[in-house]
N, C-alpha and C. Protein backbone atom coordinates (compact mmCIF):
# COMPACT_ATOMS: atom_id res chain seq x y z
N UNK A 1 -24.87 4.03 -32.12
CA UNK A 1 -23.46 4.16 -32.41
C UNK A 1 -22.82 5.03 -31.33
N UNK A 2 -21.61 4.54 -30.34
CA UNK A 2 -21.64 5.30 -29.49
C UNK A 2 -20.87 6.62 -30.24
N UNK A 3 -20.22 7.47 -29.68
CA UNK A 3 -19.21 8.87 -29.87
C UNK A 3 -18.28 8.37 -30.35
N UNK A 4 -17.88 7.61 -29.14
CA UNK A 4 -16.17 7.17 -29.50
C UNK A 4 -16.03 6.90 -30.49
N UNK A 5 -16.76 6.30 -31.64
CA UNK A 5 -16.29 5.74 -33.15
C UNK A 5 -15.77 7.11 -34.09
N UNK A 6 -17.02 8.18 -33.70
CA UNK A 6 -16.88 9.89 -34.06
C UNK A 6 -15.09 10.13 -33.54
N UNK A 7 -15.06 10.20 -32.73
CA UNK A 7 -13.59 10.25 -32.03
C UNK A 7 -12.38 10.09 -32.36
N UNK A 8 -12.61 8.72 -32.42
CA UNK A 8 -11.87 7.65 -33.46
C UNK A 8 -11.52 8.36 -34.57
N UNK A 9 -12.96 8.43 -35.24
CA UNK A 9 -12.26 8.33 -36.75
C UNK A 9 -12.16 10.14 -37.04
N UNK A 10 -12.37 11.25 -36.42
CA UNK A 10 -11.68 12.14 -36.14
C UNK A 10 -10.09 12.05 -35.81
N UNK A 11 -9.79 11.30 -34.98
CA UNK A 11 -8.35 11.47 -34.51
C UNK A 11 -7.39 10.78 -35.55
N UNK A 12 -7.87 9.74 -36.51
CA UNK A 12 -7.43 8.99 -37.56
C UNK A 12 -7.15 9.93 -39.01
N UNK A 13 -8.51 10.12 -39.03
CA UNK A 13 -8.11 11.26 -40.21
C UNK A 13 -8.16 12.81 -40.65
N UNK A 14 -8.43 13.74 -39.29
CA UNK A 14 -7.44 14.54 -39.06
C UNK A 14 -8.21 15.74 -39.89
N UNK A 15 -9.49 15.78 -39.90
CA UNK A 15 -9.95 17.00 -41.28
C UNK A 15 -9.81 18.11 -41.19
N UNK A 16 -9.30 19.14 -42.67
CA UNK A 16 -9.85 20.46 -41.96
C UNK A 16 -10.64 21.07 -41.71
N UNK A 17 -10.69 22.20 -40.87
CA UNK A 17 -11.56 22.69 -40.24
C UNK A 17 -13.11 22.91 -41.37
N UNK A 18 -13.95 23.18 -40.57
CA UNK A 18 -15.55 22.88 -41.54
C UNK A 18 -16.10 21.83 -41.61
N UNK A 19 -15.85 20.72 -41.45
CA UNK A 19 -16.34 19.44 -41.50
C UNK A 19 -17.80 19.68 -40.61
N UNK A 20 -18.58 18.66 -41.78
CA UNK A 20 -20.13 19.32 -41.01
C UNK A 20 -19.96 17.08 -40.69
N UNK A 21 -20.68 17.43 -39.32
CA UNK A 21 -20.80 15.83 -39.07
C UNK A 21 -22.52 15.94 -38.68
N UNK A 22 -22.69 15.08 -39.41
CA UNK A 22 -24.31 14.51 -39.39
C UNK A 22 -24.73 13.36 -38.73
N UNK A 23 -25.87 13.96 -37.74
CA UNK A 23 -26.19 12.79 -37.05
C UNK A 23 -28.11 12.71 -36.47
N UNK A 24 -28.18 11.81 -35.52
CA UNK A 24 -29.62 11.98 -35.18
C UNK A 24 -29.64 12.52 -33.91
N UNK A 25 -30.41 12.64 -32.84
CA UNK A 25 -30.99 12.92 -31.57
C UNK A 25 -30.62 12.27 -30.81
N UNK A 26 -29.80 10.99 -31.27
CA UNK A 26 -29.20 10.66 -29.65
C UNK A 26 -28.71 11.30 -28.70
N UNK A 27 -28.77 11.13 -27.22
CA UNK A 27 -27.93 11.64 -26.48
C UNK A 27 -26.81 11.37 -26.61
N UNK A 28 -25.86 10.39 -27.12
CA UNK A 28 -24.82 10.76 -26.99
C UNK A 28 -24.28 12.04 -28.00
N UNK A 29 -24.82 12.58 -28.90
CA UNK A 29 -24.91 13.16 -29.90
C UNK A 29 -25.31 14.54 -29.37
N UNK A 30 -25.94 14.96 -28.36
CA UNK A 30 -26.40 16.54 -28.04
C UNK A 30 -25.74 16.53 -26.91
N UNK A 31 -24.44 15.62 -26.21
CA UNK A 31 -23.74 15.60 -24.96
C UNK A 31 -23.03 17.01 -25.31
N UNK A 32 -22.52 17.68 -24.22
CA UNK A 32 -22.22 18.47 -24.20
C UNK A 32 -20.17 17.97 -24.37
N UNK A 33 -19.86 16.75 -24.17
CA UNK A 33 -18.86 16.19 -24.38
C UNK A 33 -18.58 15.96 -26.21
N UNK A 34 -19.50 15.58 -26.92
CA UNK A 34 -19.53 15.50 -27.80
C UNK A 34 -19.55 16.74 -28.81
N UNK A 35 -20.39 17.48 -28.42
CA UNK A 35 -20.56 19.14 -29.04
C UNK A 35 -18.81 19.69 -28.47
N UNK A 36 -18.40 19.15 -27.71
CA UNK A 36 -17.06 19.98 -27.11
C UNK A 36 -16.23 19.33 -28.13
N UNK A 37 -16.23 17.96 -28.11
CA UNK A 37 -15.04 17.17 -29.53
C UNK A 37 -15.33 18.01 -30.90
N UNK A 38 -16.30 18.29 -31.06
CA UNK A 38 -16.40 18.77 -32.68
C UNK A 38 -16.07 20.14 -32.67
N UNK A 39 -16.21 20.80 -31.82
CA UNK A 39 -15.79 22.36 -31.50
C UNK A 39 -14.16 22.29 -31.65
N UNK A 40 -13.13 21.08 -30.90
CA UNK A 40 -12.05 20.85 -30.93
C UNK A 40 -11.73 20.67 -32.23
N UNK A 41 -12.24 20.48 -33.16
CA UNK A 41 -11.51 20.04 -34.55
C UNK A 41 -12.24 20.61 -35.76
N UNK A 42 -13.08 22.05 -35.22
CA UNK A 42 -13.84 23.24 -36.11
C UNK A 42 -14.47 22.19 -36.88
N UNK A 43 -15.32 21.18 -36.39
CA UNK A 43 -16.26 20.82 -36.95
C UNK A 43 -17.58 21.12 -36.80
N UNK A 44 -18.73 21.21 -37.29
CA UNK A 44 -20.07 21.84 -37.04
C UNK A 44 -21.12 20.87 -37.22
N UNK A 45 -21.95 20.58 -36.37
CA UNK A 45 -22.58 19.67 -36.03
C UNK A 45 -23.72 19.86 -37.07
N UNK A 46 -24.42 18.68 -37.40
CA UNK A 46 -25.81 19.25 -38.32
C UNK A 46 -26.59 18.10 -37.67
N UNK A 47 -28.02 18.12 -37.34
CA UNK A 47 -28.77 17.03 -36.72
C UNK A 47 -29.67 16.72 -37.43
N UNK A 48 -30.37 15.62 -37.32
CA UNK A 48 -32.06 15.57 -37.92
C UNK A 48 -32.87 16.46 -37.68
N UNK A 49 -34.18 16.75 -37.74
CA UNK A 49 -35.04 17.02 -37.10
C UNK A 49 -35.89 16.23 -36.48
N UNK A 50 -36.82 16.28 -35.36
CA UNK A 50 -37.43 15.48 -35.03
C UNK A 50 -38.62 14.83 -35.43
N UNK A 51 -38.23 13.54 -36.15
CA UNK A 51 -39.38 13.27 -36.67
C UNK A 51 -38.94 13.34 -38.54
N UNK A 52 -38.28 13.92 -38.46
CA UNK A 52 -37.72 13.84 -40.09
C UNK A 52 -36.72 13.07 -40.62
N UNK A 53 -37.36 11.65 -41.19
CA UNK A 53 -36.09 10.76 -41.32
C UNK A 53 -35.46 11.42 -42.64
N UNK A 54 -35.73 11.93 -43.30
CA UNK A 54 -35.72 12.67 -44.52
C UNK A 54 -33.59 13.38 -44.42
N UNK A 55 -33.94 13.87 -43.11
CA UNK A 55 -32.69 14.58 -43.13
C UNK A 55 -31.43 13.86 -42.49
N UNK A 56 -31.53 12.40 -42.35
CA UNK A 56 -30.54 11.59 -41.83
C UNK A 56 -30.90 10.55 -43.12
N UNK A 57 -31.14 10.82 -44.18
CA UNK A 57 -31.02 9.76 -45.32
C UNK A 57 -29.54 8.86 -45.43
N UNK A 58 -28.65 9.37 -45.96
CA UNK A 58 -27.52 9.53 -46.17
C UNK A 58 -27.48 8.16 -45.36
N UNK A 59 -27.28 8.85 -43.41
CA UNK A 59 -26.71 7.87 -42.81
C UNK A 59 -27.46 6.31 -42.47
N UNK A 60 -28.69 6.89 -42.68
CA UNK A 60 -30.02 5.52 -42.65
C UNK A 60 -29.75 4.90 -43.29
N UNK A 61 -29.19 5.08 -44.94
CA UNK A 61 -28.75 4.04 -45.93
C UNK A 61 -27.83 3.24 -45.89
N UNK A 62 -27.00 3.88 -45.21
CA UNK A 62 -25.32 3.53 -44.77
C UNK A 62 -25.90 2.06 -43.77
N UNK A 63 -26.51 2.44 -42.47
CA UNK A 63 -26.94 1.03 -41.46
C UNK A 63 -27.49 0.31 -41.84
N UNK A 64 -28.83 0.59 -43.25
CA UNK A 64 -29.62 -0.29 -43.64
C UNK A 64 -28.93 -1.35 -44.52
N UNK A 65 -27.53 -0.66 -45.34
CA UNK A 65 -27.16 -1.79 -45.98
C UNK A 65 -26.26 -2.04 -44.92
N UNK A 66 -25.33 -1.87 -44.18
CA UNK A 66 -24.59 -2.90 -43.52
C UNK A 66 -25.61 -3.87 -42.82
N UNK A 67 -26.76 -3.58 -42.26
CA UNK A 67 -27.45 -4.53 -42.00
C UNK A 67 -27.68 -5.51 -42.67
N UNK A 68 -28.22 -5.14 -43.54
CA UNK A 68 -28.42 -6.24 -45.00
C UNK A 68 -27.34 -7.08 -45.35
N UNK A 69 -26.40 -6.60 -45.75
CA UNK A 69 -25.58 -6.89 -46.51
C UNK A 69 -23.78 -7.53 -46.03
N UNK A 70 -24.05 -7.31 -44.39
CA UNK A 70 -23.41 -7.43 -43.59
C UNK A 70 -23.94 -8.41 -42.91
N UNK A 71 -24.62 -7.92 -41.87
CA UNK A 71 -25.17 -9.08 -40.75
C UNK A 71 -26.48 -9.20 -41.08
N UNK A 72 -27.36 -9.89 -42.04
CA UNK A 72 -28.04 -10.40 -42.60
C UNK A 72 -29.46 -11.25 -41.38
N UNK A 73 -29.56 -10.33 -40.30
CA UNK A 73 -30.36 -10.95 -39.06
C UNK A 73 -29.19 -11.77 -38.20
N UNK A 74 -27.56 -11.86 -38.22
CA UNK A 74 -27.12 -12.68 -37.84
C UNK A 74 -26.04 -12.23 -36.76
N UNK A 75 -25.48 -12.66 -36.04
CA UNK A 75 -24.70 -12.01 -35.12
C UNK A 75 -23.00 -12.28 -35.43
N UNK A 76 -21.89 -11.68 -34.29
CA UNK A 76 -20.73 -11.93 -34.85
C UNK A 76 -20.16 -12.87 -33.65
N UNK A 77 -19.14 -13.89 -33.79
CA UNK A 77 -19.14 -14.70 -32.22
C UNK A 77 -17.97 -14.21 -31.40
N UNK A 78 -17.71 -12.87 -31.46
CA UNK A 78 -17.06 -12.09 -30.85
C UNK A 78 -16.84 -10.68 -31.24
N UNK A 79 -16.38 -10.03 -30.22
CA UNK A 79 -16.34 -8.45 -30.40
C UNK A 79 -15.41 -8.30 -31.47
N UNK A 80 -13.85 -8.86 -31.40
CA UNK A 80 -13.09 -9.00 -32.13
C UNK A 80 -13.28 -9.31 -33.51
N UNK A 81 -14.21 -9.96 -33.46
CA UNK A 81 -14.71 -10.56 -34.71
C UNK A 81 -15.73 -9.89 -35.51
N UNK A 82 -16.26 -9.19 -35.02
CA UNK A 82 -17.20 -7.94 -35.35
C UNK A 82 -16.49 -7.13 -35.51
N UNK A 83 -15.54 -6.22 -35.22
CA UNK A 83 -14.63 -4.73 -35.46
C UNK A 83 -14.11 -4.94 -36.71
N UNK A 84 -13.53 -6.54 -36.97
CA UNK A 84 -12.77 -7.20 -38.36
C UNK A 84 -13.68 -6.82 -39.29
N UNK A 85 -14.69 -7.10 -39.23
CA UNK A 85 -15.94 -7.40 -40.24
C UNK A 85 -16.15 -6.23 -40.66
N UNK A 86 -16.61 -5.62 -39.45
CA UNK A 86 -17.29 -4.33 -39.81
C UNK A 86 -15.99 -3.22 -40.19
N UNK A 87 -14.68 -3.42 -40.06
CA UNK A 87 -13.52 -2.29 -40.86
C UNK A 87 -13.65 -3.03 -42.66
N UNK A 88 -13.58 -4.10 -42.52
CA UNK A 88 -13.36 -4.97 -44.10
C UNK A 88 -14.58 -4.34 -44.30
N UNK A 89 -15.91 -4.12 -44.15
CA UNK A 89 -17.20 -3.60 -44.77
C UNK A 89 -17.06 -2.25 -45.21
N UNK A 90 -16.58 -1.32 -44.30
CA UNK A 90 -16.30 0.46 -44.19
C UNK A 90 -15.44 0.41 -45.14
N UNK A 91 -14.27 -0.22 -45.36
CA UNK A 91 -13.70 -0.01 -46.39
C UNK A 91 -14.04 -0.67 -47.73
N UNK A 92 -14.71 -1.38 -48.10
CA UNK A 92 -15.41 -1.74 -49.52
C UNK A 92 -16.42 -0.75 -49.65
N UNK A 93 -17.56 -0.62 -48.48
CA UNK A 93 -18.60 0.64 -48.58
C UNK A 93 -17.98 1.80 -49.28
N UNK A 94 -16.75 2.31 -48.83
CA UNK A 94 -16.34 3.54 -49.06
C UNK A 94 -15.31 3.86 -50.16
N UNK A 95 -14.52 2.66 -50.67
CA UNK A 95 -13.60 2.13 -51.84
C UNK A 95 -14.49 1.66 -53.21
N UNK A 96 -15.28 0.89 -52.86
CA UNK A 96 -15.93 0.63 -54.06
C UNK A 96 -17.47 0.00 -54.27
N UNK A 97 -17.75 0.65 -53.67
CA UNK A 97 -19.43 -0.19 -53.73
C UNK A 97 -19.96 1.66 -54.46
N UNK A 98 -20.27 1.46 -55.78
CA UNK A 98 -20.75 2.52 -56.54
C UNK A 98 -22.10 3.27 -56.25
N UNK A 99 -22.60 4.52 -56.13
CA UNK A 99 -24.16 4.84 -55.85
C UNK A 99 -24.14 5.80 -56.80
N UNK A 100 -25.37 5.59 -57.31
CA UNK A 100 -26.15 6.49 -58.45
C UNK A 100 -26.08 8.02 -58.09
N UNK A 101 -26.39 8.29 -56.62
CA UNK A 101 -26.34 9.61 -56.33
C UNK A 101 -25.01 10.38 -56.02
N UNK A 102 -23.94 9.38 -56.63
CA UNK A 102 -22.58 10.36 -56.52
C UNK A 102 -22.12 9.96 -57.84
N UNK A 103 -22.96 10.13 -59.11
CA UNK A 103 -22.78 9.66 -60.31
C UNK A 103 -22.04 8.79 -60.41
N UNK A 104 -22.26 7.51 -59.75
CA UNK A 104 -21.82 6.14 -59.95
C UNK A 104 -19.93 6.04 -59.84
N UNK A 105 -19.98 6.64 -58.70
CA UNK A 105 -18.67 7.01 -57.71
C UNK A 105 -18.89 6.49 -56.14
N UNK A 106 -17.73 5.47 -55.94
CA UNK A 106 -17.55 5.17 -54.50
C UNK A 106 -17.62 6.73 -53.73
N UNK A 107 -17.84 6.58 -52.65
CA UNK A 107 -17.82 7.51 -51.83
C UNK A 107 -16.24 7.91 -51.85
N UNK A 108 -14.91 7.45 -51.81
CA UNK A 108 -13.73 8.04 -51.42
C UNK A 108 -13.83 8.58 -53.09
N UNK A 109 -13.97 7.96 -54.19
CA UNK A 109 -13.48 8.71 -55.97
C UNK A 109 -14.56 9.59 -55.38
N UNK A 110 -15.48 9.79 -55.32
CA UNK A 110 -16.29 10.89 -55.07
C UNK A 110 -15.82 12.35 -54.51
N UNK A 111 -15.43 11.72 -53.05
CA UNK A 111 -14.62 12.83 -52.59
C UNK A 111 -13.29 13.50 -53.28
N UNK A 112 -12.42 12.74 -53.58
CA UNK A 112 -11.08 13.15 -54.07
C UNK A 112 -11.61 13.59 -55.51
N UNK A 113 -12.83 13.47 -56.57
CA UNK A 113 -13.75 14.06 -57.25
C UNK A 113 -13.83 15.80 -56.67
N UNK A 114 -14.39 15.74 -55.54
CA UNK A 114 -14.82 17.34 -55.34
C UNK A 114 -13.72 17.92 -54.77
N UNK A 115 -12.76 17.26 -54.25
CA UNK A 115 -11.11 18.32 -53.82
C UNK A 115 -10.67 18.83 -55.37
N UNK A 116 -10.68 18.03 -56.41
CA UNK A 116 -10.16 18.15 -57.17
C UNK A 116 -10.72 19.37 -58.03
N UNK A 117 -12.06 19.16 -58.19
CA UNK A 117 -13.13 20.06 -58.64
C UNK A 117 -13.00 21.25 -57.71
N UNK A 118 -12.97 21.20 -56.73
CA UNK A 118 -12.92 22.86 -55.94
C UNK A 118 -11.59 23.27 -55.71
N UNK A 119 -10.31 22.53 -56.40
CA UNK A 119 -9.26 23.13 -56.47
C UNK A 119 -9.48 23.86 -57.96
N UNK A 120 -10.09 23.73 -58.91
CA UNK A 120 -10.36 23.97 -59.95
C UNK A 120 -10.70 25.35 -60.30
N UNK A 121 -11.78 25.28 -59.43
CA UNK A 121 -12.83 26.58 -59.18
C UNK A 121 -13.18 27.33 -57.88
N UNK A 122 -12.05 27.92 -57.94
CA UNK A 122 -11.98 28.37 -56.77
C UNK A 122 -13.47 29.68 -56.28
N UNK A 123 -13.31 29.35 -55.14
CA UNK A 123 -14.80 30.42 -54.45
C UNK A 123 -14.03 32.03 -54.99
């Protein structure tokens, strides 16, 4: 996955500061360009370890089903045609495809779940 998507969807939605972004050992990922973008928007980097798929679960699940469930061994017959696909996917993934480990909450009810909850109870 190159940066730029990180970039992207930084400059799109704008978080506040603390945002921990999780990723693996790629180089584009320990660039010193990349560590400089997340510094720009008080985000804090968190990595795998090496050798520990354990601590990139989260995002392993995320590729394994778009793989699956997306491009099924199959390709797209253009770039254009792939970005379509794959935004219509990110947004069902993240709108409504339910997981057990966010007590059977899309990832976005999930989130707007814990704003709501830590406006609640405050630290």
């Amino acid at each position: 996955m190159p940066e730029d998507l990180v970039s992207e969807a930084l400059a799109v939605r704008q978080p506040p500061p603390g945002l921990v972004v999780h990723s693996d050992q790629g180089s584009q990922y320990t660039a010193t360009r990349f560590r400089d973008l997340l510094a720009n928007h008080s985000a804090t980097q968190s990595m795998s370890r090496r050798g520990n798929c354990y601590d990139n679960a989260q995002a392993e699940s995320f590729w394994s089903r778009l793989k699956t469930e997306l491009l099924d061994g199959g390709s797209f017959p253009s770039l254009e045609e792939a970005r379509l696909e794959l935004a219509h996917y990110i947004a069902y993934y993240n709108s409504e495809r339910r997981y057990s480990a966010l007590a059977y909450r899309s990832p976005n009810r999930f989130e707007t779940y814990l704003q709501t909850t830590s406006k609640e109870c405050p630290a």
